[in-house]
Protein backbone atom coordinates (compact mmCIF):
# COMPACT_ATOMS: atom_id res chain seq x y z
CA UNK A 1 120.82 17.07 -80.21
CA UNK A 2 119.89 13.53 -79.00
CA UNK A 3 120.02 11.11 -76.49
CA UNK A 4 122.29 8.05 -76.68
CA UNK A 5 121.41 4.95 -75.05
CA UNK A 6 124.20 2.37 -73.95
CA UNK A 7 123.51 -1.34 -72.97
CA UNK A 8 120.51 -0.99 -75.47
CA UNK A 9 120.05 -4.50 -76.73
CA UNK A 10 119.67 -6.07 -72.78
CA UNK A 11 116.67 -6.30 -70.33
CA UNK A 12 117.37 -2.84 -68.67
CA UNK A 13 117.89 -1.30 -72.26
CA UNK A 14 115.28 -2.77 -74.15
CA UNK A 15 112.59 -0.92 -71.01
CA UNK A 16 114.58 2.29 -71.21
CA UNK A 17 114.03 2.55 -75.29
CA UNK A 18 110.44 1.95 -74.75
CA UNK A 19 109.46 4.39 -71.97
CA UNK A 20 111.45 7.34 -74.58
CA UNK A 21 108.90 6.36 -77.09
CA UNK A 22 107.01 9.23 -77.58
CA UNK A 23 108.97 11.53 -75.46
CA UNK A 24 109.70 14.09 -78.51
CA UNK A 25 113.64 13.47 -78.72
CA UNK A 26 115.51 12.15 -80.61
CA UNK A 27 117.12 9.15 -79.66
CA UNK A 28 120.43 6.67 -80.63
CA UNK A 29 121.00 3.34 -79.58
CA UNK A 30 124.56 1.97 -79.18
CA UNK A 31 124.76 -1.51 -80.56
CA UNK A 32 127.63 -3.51 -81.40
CA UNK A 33 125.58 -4.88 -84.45
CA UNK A 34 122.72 -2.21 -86.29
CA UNK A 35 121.63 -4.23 -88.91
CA UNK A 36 120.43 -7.14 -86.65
CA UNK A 37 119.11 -4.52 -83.74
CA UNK A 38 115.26 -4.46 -83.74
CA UNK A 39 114.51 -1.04 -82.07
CA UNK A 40 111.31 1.00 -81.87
CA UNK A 41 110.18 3.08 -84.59
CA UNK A 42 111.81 6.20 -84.22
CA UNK A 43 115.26 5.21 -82.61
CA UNK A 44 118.08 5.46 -84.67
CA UNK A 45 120.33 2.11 -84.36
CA UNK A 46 124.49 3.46 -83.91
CA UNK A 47 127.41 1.39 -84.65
CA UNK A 48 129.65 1.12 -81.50
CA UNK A 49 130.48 -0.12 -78.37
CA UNK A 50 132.05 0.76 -74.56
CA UNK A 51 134.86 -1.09 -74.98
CA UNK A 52 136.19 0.92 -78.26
CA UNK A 53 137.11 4.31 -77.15
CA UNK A 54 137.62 5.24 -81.01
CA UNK A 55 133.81 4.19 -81.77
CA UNK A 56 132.71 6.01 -78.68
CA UNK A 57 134.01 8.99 -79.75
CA UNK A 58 132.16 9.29 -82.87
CA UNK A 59 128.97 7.50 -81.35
CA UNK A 60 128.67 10.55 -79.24
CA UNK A 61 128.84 13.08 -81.65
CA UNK A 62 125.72 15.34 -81.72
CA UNK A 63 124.66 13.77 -78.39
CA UNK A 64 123.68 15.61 -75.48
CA UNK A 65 122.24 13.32 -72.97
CA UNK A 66 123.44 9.85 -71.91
CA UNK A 67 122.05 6.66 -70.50
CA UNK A 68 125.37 4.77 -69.54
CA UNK A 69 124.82 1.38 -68.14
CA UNK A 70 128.00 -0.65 -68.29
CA UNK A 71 128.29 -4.12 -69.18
CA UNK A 72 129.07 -7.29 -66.56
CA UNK A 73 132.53 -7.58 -68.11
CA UNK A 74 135.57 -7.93 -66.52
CA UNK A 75 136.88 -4.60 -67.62
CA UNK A 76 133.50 -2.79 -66.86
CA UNK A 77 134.93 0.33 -64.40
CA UNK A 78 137.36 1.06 -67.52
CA UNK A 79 134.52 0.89 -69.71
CA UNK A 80 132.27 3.09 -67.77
CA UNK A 81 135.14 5.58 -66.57
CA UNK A 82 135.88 5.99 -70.30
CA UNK A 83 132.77 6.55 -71.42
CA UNK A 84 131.98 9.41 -68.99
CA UNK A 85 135.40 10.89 -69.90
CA UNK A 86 134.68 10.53 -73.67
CA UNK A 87 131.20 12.28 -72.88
CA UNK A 88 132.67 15.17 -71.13
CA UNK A 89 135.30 15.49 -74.08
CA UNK A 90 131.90 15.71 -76.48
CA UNK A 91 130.25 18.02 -74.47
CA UNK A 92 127.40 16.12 -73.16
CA UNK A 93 125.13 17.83 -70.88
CA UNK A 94 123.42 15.54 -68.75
CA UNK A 95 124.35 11.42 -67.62
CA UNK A 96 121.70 8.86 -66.36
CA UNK A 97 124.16 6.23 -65.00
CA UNK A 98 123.13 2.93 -63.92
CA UNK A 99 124.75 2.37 -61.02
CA UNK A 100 123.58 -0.14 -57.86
CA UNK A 101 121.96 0.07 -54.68
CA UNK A 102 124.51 -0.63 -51.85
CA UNK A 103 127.08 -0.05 -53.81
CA UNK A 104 129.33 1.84 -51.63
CA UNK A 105 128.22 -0.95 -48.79
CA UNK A 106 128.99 -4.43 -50.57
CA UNK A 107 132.93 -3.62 -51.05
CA UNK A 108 133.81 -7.24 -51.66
CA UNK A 109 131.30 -7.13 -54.36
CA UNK A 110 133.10 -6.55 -57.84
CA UNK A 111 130.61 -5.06 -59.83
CA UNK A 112 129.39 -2.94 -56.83
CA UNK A 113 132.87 -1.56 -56.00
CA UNK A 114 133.04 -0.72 -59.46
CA UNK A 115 129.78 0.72 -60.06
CA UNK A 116 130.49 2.76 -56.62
CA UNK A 117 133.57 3.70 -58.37
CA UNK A 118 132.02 5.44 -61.49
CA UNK A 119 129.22 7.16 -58.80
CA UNK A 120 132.80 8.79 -57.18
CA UNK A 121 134.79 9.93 -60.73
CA UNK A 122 130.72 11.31 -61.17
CA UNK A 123 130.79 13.47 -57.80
CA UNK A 124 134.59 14.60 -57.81
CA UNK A 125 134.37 15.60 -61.49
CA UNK A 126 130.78 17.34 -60.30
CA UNK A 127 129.30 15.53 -63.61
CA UNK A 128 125.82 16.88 -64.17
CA UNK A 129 124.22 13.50 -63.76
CA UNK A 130 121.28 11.38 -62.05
CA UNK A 131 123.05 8.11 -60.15
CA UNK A 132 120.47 5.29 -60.45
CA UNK A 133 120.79 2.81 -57.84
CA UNK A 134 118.84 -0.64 -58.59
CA UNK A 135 117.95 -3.58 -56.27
CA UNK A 136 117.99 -7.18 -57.66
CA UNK A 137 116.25 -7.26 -60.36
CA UNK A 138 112.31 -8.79 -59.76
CA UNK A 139 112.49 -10.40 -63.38
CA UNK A 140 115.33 -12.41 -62.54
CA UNK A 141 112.87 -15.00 -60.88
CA UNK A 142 111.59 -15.96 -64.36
CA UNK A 143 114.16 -17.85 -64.11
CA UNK A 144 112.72 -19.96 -61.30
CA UNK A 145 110.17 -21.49 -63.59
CA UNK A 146 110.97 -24.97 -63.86
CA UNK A 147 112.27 -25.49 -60.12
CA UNK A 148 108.89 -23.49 -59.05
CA UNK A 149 106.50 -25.57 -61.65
CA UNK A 150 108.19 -28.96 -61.19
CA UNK A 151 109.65 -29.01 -57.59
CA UNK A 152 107.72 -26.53 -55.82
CA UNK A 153 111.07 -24.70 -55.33
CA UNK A 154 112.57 -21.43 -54.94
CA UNK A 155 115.74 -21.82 -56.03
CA UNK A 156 117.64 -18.54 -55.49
CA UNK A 157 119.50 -18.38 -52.21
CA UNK A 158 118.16 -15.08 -51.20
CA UNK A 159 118.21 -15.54 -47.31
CA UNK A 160 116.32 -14.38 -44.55
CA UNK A 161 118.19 -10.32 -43.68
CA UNK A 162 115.44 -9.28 -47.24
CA UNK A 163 115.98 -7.99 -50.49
CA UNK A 164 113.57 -4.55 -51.98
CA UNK A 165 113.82 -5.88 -55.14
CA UNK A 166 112.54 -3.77 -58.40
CA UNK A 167 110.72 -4.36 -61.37
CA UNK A 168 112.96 -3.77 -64.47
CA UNK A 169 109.89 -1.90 -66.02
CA UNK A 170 110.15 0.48 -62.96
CA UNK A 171 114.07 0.86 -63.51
CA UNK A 172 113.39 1.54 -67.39
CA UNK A 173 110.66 4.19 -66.81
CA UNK A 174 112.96 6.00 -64.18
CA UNK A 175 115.60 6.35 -66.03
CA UNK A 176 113.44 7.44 -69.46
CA UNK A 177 112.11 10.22 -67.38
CA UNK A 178 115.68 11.42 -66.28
CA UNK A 179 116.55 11.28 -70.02
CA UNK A 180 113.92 13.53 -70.85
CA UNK A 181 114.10 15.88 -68.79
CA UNK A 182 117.91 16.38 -69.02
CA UNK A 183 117.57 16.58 -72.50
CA UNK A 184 114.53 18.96 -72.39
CA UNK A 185 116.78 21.58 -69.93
CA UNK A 186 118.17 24.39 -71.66
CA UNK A 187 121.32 23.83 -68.89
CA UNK A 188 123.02 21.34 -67.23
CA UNK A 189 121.32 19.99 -64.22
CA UNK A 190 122.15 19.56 -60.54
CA UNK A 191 123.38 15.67 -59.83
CA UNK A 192 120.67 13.61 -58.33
CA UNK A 193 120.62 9.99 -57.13
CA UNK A 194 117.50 7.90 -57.02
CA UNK A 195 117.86 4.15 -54.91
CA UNK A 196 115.72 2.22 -57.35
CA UNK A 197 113.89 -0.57 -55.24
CA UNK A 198 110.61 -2.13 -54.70
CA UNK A 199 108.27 -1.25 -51.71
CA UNK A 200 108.38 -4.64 -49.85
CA UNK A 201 111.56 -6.63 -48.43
CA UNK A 202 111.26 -10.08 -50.03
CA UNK A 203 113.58 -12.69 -47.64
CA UNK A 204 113.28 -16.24 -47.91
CA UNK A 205 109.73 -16.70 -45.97
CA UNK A 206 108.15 -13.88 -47.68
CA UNK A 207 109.25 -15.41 -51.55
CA UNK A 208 108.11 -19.07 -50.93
CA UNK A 209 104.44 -17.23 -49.69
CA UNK A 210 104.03 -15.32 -52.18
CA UNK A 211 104.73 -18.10 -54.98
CA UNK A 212 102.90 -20.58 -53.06
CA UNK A 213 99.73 -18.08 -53.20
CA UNK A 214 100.38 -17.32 -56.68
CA UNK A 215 100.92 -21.12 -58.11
CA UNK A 216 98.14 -22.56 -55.67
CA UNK A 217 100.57 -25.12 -54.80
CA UNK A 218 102.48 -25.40 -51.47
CA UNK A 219 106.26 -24.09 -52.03
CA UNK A 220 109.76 -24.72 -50.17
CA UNK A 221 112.92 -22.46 -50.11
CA UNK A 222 115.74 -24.29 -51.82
CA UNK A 223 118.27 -23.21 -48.99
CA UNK A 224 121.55 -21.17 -48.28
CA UNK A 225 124.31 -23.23 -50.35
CA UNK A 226 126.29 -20.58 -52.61
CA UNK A 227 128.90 -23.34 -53.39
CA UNK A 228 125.93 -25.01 -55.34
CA UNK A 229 125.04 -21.72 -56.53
CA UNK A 230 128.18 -20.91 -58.04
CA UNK A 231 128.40 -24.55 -59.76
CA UNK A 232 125.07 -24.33 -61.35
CA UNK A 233 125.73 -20.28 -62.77
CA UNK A 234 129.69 -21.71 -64.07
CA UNK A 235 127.14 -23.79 -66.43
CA UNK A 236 125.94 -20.84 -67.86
CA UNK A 237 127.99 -17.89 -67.37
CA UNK A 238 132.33 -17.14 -67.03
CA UNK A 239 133.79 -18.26 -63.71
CA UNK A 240 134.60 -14.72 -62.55
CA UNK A 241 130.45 -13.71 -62.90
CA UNK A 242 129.44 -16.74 -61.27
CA UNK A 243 132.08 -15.88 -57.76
CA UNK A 244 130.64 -12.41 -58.29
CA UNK A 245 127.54 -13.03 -57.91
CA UNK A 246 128.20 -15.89 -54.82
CA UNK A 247 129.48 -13.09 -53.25
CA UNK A 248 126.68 -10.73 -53.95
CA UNK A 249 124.15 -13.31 -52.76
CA UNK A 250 126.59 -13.89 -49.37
CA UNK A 251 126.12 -10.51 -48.24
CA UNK A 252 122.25 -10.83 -49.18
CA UNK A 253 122.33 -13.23 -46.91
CA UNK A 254 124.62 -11.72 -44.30
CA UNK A 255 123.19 -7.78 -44.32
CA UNK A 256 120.42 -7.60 -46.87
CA UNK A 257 119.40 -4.85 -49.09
CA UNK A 258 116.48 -3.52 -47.56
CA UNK A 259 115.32 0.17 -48.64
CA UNK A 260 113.98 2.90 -46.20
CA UNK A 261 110.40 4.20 -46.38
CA UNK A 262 112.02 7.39 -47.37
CA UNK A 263 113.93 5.76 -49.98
CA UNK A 264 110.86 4.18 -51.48
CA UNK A 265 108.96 7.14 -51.41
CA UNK A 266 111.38 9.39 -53.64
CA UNK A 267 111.10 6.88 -55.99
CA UNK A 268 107.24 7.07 -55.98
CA UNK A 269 107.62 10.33 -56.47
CA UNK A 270 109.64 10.46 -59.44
CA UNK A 271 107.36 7.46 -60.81
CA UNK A 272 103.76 9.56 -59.66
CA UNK A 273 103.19 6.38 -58.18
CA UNK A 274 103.75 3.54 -55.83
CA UNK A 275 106.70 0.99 -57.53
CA UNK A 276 105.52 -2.07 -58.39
CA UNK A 277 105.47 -4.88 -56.11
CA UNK A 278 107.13 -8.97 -55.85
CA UNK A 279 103.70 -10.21 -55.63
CA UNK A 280 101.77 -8.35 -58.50
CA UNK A 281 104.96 -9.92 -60.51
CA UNK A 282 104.12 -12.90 -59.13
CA UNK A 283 100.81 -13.51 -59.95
CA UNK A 284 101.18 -11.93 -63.46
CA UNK A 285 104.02 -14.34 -63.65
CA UNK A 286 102.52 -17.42 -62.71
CA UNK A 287 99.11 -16.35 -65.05
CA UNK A 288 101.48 -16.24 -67.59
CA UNK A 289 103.16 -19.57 -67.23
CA UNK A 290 99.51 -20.85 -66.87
CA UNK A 291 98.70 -20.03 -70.57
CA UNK A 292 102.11 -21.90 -71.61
């Protein structure tokens, strides 16, 4: 039997495939395209994709464990809802779903109403499966390179309630471990759920210090404005993502997403260690952009 990882090709996927190497399973990626995917050795590249039920259905055959992270599409809750149904029709043991953390909080969020969604068809159906809940992403502040280096900006309107964001690796090595040792059980496993999130609130204060400490350069917080926020992502992404994720950032701004000391510590226990932190990203960041 084998473990079938969805989303493989993307940030989250990409960490997941490399904390299974090694782990002494065998392992399938979904892609829609195999002959361009560039996988570990070891990991078998499968044809296939969440939005073709048909595809699905033969994707999953000989699989008994399942890493299902959905895509930001507009028809993601019917592609996730499916793909647990089609997984139950195969016979799959065990689910790591990808879910988000305050889901069940941020209801005028799409893409957390529908994550929260899947977490419900999960408990009512009593799927044997471990809910991963992840913060905002750390990694997504690469993206503040040029406003950082050549403004002395932080660009993202995070606000001042605090985000515990995580490091992607941290969300990849998580879920790898769930993998393995739902696929290592002989039977199906209790449901667990795991809030995925660093162990510091980062708000608008705490984001410009730490940048300004890891640049060596004094650094100013670009402000509140999600109008200009949504403008600038409708450059690079579909209108519906970019009002998505205004309203994800407005309730940042309005509640925050800050974890609980307990929350961060069952994490750190399913890691065997601390999660990693904003400002080690930082600073490996910014040492990174140093040597171009």
């Amino acid at each position: 039997m084998a473990i079938l990882v969805t989303g493989s090709t993307g940030v989250i996927g990409k960490q997941v495939l490399a904390h299974l190497n090694g782990g002494g399973v065998e392992v399938r990626a979904l892609t829609r395209s195999p002959e361009k995917a560039q996988f570990p050795a070891g990991v078998s590249a499968v044809q296939g994709d969440l939005s073709d039920v048909d595809g699905l259905r033969r994707a999953m055959q000989g699989v008994s464990t399942l890493f299902l992270l959905a895509p930001n599409a507009p028809d993601e809750l019917t592609q996730a809802l499916q793909a647990l149904s089609v997984a139950r029709e195969a016979g799959v043991k065990g689910v790591v779903y990808l879910s988000v953390f305050k889901g069940a909080e941020y209801v005028d969020v799409p893409h957390f109403t529908g994550k929260h969604t899947v977490e419900r068809m999960i408990e009512h159906l009593d799927i044997p499966a471990t809910v991963l809940r992840p913060a905002y992403f750390i990694q997504n502040d690469v993206r503040q390179k040029e406003p950082l280096l050549t403004h002395g900006v932080y660009g993202m309107p995070i606000g001042a309630k605090g985000i515990s964001m995580v490091d992607v690796r941290d969300i990849g090595e998580a879920a790898a471990l769930e993998l393995l040792r739902r696929e290592r059980s002989a039977n199906r496993l209790p449901r667990e759920t795991y809030e995925l999130v660093g162990p510091d609130v980062i708000d608008a204060e705490t984001v410009t210090s730490i940048w300004a400490d890891a640049l060596g350069r004094s650094v100013r917080y670009g402000g509140d404005d999600l109008v200009v926020l949504e403008q600038r992502l409708k450059a690079v992404a579909p209108a519906w993502l970019a009002y998505d994720m205004r309203l994800m950032m407005s309730r940042y701004q309005q509640d925050g997403a800050a974890a609980s000391t307990a929350e961060v510590e069952r994490l750190a226990t399913l890691l065997g260690r601390q999660p990693r932190s904003y400002r080690d990203f930082a600073f490996e960041t910014a040492a990174a952009w140093a040597k171009g």
